[in-house]
Protein backbone atom coordinates (compact mmCIF):
# COMPACT_ATOMS: atom_id res chain seq x y z
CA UNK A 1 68.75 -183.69 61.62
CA UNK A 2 68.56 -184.09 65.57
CA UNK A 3 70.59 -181.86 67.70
CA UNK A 4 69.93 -178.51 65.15
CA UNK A 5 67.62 -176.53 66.47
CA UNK A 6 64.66 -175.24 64.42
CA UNK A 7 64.74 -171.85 62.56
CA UNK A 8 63.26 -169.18 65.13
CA UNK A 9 62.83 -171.58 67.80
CA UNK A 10 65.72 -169.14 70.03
CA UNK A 11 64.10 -166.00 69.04
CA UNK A 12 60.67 -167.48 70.54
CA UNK A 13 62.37 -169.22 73.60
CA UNK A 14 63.59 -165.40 73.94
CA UNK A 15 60.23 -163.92 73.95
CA UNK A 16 58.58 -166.09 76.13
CA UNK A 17 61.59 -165.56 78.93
CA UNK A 18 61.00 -161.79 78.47
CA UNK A 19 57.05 -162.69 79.38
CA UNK A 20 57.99 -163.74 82.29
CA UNK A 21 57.95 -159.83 83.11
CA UNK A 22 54.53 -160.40 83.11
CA UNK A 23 52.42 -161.22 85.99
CA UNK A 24 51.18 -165.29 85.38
CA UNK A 25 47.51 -164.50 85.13
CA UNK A 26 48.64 -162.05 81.95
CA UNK A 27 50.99 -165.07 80.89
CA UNK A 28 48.27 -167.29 80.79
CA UNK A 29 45.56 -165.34 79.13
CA UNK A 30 47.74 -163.01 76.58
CA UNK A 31 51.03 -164.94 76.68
CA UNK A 32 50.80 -167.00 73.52
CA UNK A 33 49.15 -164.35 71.52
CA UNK A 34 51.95 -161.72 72.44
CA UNK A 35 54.49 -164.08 71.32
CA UNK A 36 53.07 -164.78 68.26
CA UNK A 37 52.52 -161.41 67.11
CA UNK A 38 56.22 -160.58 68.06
CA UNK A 39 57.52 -163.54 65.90
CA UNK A 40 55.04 -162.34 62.87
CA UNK A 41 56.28 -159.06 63.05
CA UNK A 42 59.90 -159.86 63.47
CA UNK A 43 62.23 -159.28 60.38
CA UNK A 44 63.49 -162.99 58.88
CA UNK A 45 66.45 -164.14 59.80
CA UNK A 46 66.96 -162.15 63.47
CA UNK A 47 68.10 -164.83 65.83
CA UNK A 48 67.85 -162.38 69.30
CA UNK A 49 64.91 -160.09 70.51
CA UNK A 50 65.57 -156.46 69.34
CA UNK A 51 66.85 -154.38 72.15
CA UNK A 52 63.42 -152.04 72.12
CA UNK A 53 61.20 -155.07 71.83
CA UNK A 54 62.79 -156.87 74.68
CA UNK A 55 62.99 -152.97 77.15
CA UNK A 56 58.87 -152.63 75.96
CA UNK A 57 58.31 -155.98 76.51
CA UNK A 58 59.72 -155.41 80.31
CA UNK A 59 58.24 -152.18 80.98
CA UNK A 60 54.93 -153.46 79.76
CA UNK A 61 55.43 -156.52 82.30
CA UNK A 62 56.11 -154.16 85.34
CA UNK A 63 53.53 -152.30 84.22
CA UNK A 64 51.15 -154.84 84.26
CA UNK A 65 52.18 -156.30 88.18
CA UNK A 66 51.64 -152.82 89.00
CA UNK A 67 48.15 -152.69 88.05
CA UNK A 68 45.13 -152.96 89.99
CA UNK A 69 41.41 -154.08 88.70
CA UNK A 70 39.57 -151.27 87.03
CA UNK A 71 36.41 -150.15 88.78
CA UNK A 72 37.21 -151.50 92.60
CA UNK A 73 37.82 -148.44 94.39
CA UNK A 74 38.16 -150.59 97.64
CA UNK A 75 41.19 -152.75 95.57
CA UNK A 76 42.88 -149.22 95.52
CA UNK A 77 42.35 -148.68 99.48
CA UNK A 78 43.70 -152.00 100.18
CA UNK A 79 46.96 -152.35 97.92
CA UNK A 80 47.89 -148.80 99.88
CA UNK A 81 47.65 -150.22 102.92
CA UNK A 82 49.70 -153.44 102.10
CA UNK A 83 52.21 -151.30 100.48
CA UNK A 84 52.55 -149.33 104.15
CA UNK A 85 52.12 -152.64 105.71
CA UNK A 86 55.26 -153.95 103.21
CA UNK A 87 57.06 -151.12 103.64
CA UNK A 88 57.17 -151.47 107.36
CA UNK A 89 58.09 -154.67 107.57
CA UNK A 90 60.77 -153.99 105.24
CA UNK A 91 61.98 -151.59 106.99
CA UNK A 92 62.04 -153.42 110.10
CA UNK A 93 64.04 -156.08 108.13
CA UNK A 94 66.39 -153.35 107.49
CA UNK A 95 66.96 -151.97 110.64
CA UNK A 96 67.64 -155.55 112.34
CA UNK A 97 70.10 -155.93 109.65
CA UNK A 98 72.02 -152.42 110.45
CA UNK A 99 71.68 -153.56 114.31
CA UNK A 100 74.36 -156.17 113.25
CA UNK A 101 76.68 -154.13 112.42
CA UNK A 102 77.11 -152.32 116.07
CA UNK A 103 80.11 -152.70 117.97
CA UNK A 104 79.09 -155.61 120.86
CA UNK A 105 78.89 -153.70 124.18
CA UNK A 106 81.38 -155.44 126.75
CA UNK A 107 80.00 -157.50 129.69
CA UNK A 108 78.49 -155.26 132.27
CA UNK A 109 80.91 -156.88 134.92
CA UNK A 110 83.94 -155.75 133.76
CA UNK A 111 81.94 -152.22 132.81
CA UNK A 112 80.93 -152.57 136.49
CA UNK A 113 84.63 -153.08 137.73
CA UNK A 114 85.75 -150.19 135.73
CA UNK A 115 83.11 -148.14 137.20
CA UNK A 116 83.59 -149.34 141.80
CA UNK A 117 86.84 -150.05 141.40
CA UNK A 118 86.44 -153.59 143.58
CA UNK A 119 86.11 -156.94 143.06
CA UNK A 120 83.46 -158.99 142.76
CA UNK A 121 83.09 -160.32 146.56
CA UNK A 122 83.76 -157.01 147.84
CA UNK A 123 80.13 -156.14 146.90
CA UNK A 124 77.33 -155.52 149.57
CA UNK A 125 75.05 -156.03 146.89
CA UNK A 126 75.37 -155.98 142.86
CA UNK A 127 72.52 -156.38 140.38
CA UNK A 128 74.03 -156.96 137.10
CA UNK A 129 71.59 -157.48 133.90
CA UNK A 130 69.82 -155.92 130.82
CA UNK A 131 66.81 -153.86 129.04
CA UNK A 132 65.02 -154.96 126.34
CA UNK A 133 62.77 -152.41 124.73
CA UNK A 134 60.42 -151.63 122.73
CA UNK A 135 61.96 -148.70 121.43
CA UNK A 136 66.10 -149.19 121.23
CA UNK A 137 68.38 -152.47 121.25
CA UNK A 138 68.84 -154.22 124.30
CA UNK A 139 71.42 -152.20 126.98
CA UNK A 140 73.64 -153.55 129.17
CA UNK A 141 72.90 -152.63 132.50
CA UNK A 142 74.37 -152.76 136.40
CA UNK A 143 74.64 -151.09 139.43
CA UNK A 144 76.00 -151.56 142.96
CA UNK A 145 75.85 -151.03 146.66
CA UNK A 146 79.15 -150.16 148.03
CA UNK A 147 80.34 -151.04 152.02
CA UNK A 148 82.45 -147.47 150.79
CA UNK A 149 82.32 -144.29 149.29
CA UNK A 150 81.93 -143.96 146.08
CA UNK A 151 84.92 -142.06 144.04
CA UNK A 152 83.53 -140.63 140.41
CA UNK A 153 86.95 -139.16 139.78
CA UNK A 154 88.73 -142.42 140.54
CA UNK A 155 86.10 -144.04 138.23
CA UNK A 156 86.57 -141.94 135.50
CA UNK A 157 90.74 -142.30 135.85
CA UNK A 158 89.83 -146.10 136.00
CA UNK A 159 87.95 -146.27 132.73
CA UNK A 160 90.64 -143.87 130.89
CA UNK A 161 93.29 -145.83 131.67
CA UNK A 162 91.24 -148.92 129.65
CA UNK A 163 91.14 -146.78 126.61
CA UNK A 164 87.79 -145.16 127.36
CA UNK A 165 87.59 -141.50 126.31
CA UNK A 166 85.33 -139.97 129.64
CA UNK A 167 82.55 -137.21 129.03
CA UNK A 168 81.69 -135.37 132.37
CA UNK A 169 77.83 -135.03 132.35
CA UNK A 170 77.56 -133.70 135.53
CA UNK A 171 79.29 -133.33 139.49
CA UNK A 172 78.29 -137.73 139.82
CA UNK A 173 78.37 -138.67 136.05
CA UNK A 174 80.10 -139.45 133.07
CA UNK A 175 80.06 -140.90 130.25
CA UNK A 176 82.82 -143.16 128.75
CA UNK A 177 82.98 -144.15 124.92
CA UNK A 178 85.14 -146.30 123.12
CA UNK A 179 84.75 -148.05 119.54
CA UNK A 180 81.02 -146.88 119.33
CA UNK A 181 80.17 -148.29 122.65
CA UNK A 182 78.92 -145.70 124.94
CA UNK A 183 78.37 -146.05 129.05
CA UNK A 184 76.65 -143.83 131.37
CA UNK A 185 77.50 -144.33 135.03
CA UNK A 186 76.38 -142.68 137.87
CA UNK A 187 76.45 -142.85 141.39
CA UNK A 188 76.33 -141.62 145.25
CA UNK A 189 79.62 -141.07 146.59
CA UNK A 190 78.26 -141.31 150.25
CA UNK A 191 74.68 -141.71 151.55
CA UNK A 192 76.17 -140.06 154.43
CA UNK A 193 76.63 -143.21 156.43
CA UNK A 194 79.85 -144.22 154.61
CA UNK A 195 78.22 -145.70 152.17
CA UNK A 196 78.39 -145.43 148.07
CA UNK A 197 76.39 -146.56 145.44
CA UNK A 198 77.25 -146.96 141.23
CA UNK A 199 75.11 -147.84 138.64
CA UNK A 200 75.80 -147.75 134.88
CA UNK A 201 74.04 -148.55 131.24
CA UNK A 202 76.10 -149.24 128.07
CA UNK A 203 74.44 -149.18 124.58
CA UNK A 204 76.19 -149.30 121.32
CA UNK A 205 76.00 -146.11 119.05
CA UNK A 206 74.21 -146.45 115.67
CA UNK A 207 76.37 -148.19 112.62
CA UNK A 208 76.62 -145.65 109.49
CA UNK A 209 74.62 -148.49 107.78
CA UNK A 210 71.40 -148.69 110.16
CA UNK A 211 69.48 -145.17 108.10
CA UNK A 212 70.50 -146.61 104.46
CA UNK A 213 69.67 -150.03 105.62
CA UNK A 214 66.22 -149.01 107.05
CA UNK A 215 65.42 -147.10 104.20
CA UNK A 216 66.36 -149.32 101.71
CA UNK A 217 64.37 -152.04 103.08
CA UNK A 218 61.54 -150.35 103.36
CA UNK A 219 61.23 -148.92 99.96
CA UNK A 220 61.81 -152.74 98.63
CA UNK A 221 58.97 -153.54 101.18
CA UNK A 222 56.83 -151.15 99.18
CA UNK A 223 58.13 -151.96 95.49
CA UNK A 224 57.15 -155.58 96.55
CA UNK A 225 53.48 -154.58 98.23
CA UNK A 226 51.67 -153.03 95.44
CA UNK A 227 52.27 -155.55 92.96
CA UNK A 228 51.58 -158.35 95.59
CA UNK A 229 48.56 -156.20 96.59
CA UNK A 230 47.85 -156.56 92.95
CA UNK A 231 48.52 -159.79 92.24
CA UNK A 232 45.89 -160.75 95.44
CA UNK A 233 43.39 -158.30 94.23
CA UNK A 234 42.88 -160.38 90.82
CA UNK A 235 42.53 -164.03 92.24
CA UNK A 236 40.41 -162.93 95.60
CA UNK A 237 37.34 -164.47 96.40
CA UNK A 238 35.28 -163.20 98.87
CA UNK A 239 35.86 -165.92 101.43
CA UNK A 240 39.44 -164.91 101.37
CA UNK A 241 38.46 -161.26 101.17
CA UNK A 242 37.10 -161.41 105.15
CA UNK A 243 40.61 -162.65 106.52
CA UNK A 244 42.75 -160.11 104.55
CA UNK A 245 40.65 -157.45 105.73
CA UNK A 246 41.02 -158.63 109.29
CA UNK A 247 44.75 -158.97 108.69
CA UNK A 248 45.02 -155.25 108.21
CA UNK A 249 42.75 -154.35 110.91
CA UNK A 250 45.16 -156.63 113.07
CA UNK A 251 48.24 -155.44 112.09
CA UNK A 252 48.00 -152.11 112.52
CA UNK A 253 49.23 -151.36 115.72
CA UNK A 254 52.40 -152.77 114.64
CA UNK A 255 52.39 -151.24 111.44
CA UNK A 256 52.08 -147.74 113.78
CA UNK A 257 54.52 -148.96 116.15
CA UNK A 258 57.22 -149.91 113.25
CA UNK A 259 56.44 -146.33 111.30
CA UNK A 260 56.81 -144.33 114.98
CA UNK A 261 60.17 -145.82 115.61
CA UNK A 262 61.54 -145.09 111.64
CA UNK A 263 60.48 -141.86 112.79
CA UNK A 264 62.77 -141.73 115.97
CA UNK A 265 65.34 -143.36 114.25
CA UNK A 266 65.30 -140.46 111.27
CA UNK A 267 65.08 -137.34 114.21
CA UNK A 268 67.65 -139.28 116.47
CA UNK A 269 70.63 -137.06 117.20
CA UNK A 270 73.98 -137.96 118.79
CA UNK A 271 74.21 -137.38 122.75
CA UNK A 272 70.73 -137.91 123.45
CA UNK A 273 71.21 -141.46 124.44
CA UNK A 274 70.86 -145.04 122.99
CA UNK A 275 69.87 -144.46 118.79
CA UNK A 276 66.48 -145.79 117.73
CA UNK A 277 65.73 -149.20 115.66
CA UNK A 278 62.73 -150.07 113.91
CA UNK A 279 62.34 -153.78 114.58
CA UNK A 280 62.68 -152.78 118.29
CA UNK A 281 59.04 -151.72 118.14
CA UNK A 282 58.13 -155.87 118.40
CA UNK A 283 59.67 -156.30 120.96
CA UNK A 284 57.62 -156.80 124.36
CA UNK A 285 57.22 -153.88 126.65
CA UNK A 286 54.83 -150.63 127.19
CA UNK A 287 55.02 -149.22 124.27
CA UNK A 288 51.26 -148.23 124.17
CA UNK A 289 49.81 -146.35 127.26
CA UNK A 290 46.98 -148.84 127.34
CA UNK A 291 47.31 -152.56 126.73
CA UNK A 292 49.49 -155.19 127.44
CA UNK A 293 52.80 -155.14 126.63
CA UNK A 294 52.56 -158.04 124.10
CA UNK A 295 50.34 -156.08 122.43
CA UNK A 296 52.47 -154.81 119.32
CA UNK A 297 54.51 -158.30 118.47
CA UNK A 298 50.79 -160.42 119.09
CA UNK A 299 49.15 -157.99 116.87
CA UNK A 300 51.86 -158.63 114.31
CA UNK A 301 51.60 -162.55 114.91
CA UNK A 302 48.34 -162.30 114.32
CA UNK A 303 48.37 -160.39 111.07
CA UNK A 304 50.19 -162.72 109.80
CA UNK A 305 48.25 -165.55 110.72
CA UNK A 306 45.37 -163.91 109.03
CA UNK A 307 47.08 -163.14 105.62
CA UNK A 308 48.33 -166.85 105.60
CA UNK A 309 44.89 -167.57 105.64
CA UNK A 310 43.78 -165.78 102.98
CA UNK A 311 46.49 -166.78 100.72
CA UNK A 312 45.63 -170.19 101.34
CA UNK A 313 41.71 -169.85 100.53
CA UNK A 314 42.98 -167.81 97.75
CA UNK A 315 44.80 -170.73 96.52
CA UNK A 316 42.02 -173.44 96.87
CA UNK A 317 39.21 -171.73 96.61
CA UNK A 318 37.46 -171.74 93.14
CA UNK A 319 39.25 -169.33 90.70
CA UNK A 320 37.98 -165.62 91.01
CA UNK A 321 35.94 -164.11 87.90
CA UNK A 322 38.32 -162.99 84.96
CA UNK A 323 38.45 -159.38 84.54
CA UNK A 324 40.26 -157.87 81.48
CA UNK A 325 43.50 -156.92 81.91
CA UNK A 326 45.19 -156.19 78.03
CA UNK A 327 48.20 -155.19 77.48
């Protein structure tokens, strides 16, 4: 009768969605066999996977994506260095996502008010603007030329009175915070001409999630780069071989870049100014001694360039050789 569904037809549709644990090369070789023997060796009349057949079946599966072709030392050197390569990237995944949760640092003219006390045509001269770099989030900064002297304890009184709580760091500076926004200002009372000048930089202080974020995405980054490491190592030809090995040669000065700045951002301690982020490390600026300072975002441009490239020979190409891979 149509519309009843043949004995044992669920228990099989059940094993084969539990192969899917399985890498698709496995699936493709082993899959029907595996099934089969599970369905011969099932009692009669069980309708559902038993609850150890279906946790071995997984295991086995992860297992499996894990593994790497037996008797290719240089398939071992390489899925390490994708894992790092994975890891880093996840990690800077993670820290641009904890960078969103910072508090948005006000507009450096009204920080800039706060800080001379005048307004805005009053200036002699007033550079207003911000730093991007290669090692923290962008700051807000400004500073000004004043056709007076320059006040710090007026400033300070100024900023209080908006809610800022002021840190004296010194005779000419402070330091106001408020909702995990912190600004430095400094200044010359008089250049002994009657005369001031006031400059300031505002950064936001590190969410609680940036660390867990970071970490988190990097150790996905890593779960996800050995089996993919894997997964390449098995259906490689050589053609695609030469662009994936030119991908990691390329990428590494980002990969160093990324892993230096997790590093910061671990050792970072309060009061030692703006906190560290990973994904900073791509943006432009000197963050080599030597080089330009595209250097670390081209290098990771590149590197992916490269590994698109060998995932797209690896694709079309002819099929690699089969080599065993049993459960």
């Amino acid at each position: 009768m149509s519309g009843i569904e043949p004995a044992g037809a669920g228990l099989e549709r059940d094993y084969r969605r539990l192969m899917w644990a399985f890498p698709g090369r496995f699936r493709a070789r082993h899959g029907d066999d595996v099934v089969t023997t599970l369905m011969e060796a099932t009692e009669p009349g069980r309708r559902r996977p038993a609850a150890a057949d279906a946790w071995h079946l997984i295991g086995s599966g992860l297992r499996q994506r894990f593994r790497l072709p037996a008797g290719r030392p240089l398939a071992v050197v390489a899925a390490m260095l994708i894992t790092l390569v994975m890891g880093a990237a996840g990690a800077a995944a993670g820290s641009w996502a904890g960078e969103r949760t910072f508090t948005p640092v006000p507009r450096a003219g009204a920080l800039l008010q706060l800080a001379d006390g005048l307004e805005r045509g009053d200036a002699a001269r007033q550079d207003i603007g911000g730093s991007a770099s290669p090692w923290t989030p962008p700051a807000v900064s400004a500073q000004q030329e004043l056709t007076t002297v320059w006040s710090p304890t007026a400033a300070a009184g100024r900023f209080t009175a908006d809610g800022w709580t002021v840190e004296p760091r010194g005779p000419e500076r402070f330091e106001a915070v408020r909702d995990g926004v912190v600004v430095s200002v400094h200044g010359v009372p008089d250049d002994g001409f009657g005369y001031g000048f006031v400059a300031l930089t505002a950064w936001a202080r590190p969410g609680a999630a940036l660390v867990p974020l970071t970490v988190a995405g990097m150790l996905l980054g890593m779960l996800g780069g050995w089996p993919a490491a894997a997964a390449f190592t098995y259906r490689a030809t050589r053609r695609a071989a030469v662009p994936a090995g030119l991908a990691l040669l390329a990428v590494s000065p980002a990969v160093v870049a990324l892993y230096g700045n997790l590093l910061r951002m671990l050792t970072w301690q309060p009061g030692y100014g703006a906190a560290y982020t990973v994904h900073s490390a791509l943006t432009p600026g000197p963050y080599y001694p030597a080089g330009p300072d595209w250097q670390v975002p081209a290098c990771a441009v590149a590197g992916v360039l490269l590994t698109l490239t060998a995932m797209a020979l690896t694709l079309t190409g002819p099929p690699a050789p089969a080599r065993s891979q049993a459960a």
